[in-house]
C-alpha atoms as a PDB file:
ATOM      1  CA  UNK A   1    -139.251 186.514-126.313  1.00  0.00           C
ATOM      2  CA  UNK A   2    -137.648 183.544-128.013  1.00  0.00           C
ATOM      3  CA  UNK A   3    -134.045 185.378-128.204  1.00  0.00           C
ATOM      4  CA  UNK A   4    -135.607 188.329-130.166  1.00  0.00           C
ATOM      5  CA  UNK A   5    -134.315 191.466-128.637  1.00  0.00           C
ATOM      6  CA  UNK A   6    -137.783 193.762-128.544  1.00  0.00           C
ATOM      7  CA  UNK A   7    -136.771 197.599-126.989  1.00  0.00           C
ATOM      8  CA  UNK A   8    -138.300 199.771-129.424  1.00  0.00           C
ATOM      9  CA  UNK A   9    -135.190 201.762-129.009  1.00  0.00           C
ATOM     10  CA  UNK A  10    -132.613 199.034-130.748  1.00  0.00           C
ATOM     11  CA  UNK A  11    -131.638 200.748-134.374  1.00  0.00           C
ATOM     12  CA  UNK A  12    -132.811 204.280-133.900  1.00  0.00           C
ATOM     13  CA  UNK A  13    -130.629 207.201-133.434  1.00  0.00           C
ATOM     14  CA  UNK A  14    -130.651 208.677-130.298  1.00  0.00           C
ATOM     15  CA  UNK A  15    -128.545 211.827-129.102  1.00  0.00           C
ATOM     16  CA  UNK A  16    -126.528 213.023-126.304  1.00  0.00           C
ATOM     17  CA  UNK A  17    -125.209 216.430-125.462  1.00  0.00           C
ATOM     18  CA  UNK A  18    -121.608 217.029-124.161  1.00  0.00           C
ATOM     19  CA  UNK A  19    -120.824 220.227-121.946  1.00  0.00           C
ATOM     20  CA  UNK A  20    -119.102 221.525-119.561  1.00  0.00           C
ATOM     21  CA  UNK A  21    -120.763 223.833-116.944  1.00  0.00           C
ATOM     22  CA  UNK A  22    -123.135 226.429-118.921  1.00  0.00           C
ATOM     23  CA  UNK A  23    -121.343 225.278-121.863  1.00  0.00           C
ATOM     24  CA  UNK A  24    -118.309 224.951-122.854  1.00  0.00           C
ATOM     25  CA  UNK A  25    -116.328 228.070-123.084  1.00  0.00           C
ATOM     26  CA  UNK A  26    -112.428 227.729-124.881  1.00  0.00           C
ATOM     27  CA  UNK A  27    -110.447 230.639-125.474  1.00  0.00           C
ATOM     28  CA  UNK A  28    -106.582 230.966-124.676  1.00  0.00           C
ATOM     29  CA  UNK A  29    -106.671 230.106-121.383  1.00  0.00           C
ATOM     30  CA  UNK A  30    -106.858 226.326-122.094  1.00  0.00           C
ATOM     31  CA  UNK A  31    -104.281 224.479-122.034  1.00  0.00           C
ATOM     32  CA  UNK A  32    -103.586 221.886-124.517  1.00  0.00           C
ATOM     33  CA  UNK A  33    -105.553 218.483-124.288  1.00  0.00           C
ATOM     34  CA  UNK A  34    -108.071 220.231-122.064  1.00  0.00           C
ATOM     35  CA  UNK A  35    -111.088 217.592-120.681  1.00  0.00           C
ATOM     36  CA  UNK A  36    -114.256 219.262-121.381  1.00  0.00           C
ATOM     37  CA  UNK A  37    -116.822 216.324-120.469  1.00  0.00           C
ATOM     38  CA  UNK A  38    -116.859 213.054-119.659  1.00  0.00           C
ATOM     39  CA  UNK A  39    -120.033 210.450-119.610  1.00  0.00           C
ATOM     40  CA  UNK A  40    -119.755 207.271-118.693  1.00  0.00           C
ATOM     41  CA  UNK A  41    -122.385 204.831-121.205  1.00  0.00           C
ATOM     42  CA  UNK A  42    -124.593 202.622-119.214  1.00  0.00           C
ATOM     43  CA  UNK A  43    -125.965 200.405-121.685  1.00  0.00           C
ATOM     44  CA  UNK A  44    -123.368 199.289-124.944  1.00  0.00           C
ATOM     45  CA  UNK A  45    -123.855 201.681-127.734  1.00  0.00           C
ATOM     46  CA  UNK A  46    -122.439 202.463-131.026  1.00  0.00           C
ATOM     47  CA  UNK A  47    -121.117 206.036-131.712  1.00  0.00           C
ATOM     48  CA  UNK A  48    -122.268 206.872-135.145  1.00  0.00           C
ATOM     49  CA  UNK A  49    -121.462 210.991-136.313  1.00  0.00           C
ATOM     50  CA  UNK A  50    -121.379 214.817-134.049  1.00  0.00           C
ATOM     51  CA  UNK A  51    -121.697 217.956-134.441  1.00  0.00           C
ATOM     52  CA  UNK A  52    -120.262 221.119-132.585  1.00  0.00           C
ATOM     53  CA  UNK A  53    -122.942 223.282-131.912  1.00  0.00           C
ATOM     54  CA  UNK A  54    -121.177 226.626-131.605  1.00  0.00           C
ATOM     55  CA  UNK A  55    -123.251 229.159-129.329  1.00  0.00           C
ATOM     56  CA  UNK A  56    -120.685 231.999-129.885  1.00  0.00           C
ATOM     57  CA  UNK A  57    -118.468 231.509-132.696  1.00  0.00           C
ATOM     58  CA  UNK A  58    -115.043 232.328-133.129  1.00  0.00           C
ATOM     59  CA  UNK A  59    -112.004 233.187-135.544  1.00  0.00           C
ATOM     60  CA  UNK A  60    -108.656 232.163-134.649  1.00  0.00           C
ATOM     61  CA  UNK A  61    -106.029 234.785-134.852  1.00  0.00           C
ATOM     62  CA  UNK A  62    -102.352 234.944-134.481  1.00  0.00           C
ATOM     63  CA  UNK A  63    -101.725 233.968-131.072  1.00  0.00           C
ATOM     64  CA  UNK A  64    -100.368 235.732-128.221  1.00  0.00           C
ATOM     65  CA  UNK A  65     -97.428 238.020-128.485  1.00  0.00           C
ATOM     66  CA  UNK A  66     -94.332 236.444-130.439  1.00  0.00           C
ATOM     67  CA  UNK A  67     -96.471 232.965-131.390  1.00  0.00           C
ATOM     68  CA  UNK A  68     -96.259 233.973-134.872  1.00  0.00           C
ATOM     69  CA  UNK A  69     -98.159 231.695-136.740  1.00  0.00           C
ATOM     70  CA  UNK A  70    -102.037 231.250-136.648  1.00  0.00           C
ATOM     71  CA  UNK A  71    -103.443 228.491-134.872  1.00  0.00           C
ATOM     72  CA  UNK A  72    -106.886 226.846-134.979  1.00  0.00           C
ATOM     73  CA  UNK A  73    -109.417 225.334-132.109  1.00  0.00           C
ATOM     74  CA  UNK A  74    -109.326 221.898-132.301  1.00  0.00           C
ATOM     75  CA  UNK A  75    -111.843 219.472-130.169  1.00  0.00           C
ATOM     76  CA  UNK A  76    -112.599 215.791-130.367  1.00  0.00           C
ATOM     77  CA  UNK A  77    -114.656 213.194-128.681  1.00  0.00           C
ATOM     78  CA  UNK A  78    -113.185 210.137-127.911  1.00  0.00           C
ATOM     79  CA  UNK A  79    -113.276 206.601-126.217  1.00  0.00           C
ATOM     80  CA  UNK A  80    -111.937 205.533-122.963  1.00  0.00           C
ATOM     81  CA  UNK A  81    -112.384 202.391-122.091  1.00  0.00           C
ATOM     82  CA  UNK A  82    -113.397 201.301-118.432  1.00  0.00           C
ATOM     83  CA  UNK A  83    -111.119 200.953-116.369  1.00  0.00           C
ATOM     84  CA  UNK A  84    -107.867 202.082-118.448  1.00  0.00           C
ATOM     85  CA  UNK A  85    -107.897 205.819-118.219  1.00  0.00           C
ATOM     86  CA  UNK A  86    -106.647 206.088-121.943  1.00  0.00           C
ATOM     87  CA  UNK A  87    -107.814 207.882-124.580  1.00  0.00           C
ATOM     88  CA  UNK A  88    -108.292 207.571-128.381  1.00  0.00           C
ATOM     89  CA  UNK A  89    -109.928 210.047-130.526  1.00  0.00           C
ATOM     90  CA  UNK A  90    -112.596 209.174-132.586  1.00  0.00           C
ATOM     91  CA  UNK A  91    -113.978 212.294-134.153  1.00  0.00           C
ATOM     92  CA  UNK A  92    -112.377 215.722-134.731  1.00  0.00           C
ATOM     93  CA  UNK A  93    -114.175 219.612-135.280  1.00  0.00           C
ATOM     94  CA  UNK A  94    -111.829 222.263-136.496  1.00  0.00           C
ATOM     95  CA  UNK A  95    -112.364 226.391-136.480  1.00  0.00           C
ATOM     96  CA  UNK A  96    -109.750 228.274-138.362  1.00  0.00           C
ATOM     97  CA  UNK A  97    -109.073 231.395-139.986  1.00  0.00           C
ATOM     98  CA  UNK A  98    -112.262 231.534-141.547  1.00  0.00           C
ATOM     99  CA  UNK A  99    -114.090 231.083-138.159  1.00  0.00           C
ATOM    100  CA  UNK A 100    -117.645 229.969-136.962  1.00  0.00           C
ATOM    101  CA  UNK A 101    -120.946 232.289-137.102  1.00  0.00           C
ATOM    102  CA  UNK A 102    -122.875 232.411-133.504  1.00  0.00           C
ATOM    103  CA  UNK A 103    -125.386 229.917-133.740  1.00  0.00           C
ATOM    104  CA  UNK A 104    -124.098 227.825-136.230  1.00  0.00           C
ATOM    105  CA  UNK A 105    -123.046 223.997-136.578  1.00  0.00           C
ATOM    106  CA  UNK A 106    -120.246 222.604-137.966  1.00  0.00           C
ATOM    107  CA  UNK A 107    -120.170 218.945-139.368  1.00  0.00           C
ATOM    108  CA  UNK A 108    -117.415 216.946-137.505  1.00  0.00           C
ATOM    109  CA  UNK A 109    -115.411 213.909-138.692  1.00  0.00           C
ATOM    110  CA  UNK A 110    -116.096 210.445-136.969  1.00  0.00           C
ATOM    111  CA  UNK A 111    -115.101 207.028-137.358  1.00  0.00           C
ATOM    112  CA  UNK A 112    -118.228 204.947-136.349  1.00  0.00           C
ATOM    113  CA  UNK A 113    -116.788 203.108-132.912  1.00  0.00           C
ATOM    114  CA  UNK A 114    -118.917 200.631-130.360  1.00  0.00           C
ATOM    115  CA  UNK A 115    -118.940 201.250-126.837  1.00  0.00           C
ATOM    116  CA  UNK A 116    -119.428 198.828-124.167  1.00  0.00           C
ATOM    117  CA  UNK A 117    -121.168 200.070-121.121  1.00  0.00           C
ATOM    118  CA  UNK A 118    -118.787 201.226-118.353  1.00  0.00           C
ATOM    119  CA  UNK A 119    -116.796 202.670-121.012  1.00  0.00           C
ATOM    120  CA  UNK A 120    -116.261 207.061-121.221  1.00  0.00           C
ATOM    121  CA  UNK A 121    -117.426 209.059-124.086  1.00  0.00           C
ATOM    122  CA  UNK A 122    -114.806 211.901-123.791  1.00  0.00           C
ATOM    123  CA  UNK A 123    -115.154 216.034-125.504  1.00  0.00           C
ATOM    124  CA  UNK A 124    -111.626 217.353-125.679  1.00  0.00           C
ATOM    125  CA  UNK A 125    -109.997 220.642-126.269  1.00  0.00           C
ATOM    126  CA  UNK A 126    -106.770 219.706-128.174  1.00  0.00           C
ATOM    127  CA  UNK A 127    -105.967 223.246-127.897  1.00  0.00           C
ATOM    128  CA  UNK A 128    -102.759 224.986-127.482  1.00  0.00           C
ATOM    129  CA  UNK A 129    -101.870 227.599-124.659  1.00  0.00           C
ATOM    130  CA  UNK A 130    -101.330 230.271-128.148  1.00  0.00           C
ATOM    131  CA  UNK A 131    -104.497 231.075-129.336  1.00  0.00           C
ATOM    132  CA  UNK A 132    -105.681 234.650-129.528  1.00  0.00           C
ATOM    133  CA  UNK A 133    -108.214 236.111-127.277  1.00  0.00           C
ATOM    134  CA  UNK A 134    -111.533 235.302-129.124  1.00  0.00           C
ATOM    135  CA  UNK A 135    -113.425 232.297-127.432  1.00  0.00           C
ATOM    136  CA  UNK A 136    -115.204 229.472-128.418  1.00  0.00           C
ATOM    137  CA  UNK A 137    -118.346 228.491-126.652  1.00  0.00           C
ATOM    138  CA  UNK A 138    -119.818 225.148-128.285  1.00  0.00           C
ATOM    139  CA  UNK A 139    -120.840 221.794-127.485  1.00  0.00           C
ATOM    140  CA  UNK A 140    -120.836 218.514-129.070  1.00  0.00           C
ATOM    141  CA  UNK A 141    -124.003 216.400-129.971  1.00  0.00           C
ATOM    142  CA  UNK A 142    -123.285 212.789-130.236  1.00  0.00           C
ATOM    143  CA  UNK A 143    -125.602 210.614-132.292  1.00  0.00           C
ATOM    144  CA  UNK A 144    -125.931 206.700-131.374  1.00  0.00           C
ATOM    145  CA  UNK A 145    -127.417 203.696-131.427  1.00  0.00           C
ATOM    146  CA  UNK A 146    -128.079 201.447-128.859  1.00  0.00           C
ATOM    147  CA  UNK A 147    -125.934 197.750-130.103  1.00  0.00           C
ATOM    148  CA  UNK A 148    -127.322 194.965-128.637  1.00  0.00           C
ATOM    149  CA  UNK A 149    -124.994 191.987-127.179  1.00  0.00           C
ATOM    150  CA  UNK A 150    -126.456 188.938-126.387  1.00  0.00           C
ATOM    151  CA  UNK A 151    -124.970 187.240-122.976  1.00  0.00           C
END
């Protein structure tokens, strides 16, 4: 079509679901920088907010015996690009002290970052091996847009 790129998709916000298994389940079992999903984008896409969509909610409390302090779930999603195996985070959800409800969603940071297809949109537990007993079972919804690139 004269260079005009036409898929009624281009510009509107579409949305993918990281999970692992039923979903994902984090309590203090995990070990830090714990891989919960990994997709690998087909087409190149830019990755514009998320969400943590927490199923059961949670409040961190002191940690196991003689950790002292209290610590906090921490999860991000994250770029890998093909072929590299490294990782850079590019949005972060925190639950603290004052916890999540069951049910509930909690507005993550993001830095808006393109993809290029072949490349891994990673979910992350940046947790530590500390955490009290209560568990976390969430996943993240990723909103994008498809980024065309001419060849």
């Amino acid at each position: 079509m004269g260079g005009f790129y036409d898929d009624p998709r281009f510009g509107v916000i579409q949305q993918m679901t990281l999970a692992e298994n039923a979903d994902t389940a984090i309590g203090s079992a995990r070990a830090a920088a714990v891989e919960l999903n990994r997709k690998t984008v087909l087409t190149n896409i830019t990755v514009k907010d998320w969400n943590l969509e927490c199923l059961v909610g949670a409040t961190c409390t002191a940690g196991t015996a003689g950790a002292g302090a209290t610590e906090v779930y921490t999860l991000t999603i994250g770029k890998s690009a093909a072929g590299t195996g490294t990782y850079a985070a590019i949005g972060t959800a925190t639950v603290g002290t004052a916890g999540q409800a069951d049910n509930s969603v909690l507005d993550c940071t993001c830095t808006e970052t393109n993809f290029s297809a072949g490349d891994d949109i990673v979910f992350r537990a940046e947790i530590g091996t500390s955490l009290g007993d209560n568990s976390l079972v969430a996943r993240a919804n990723v909103s994008f847009v498809e980024r065309f690139v001419a060849t």
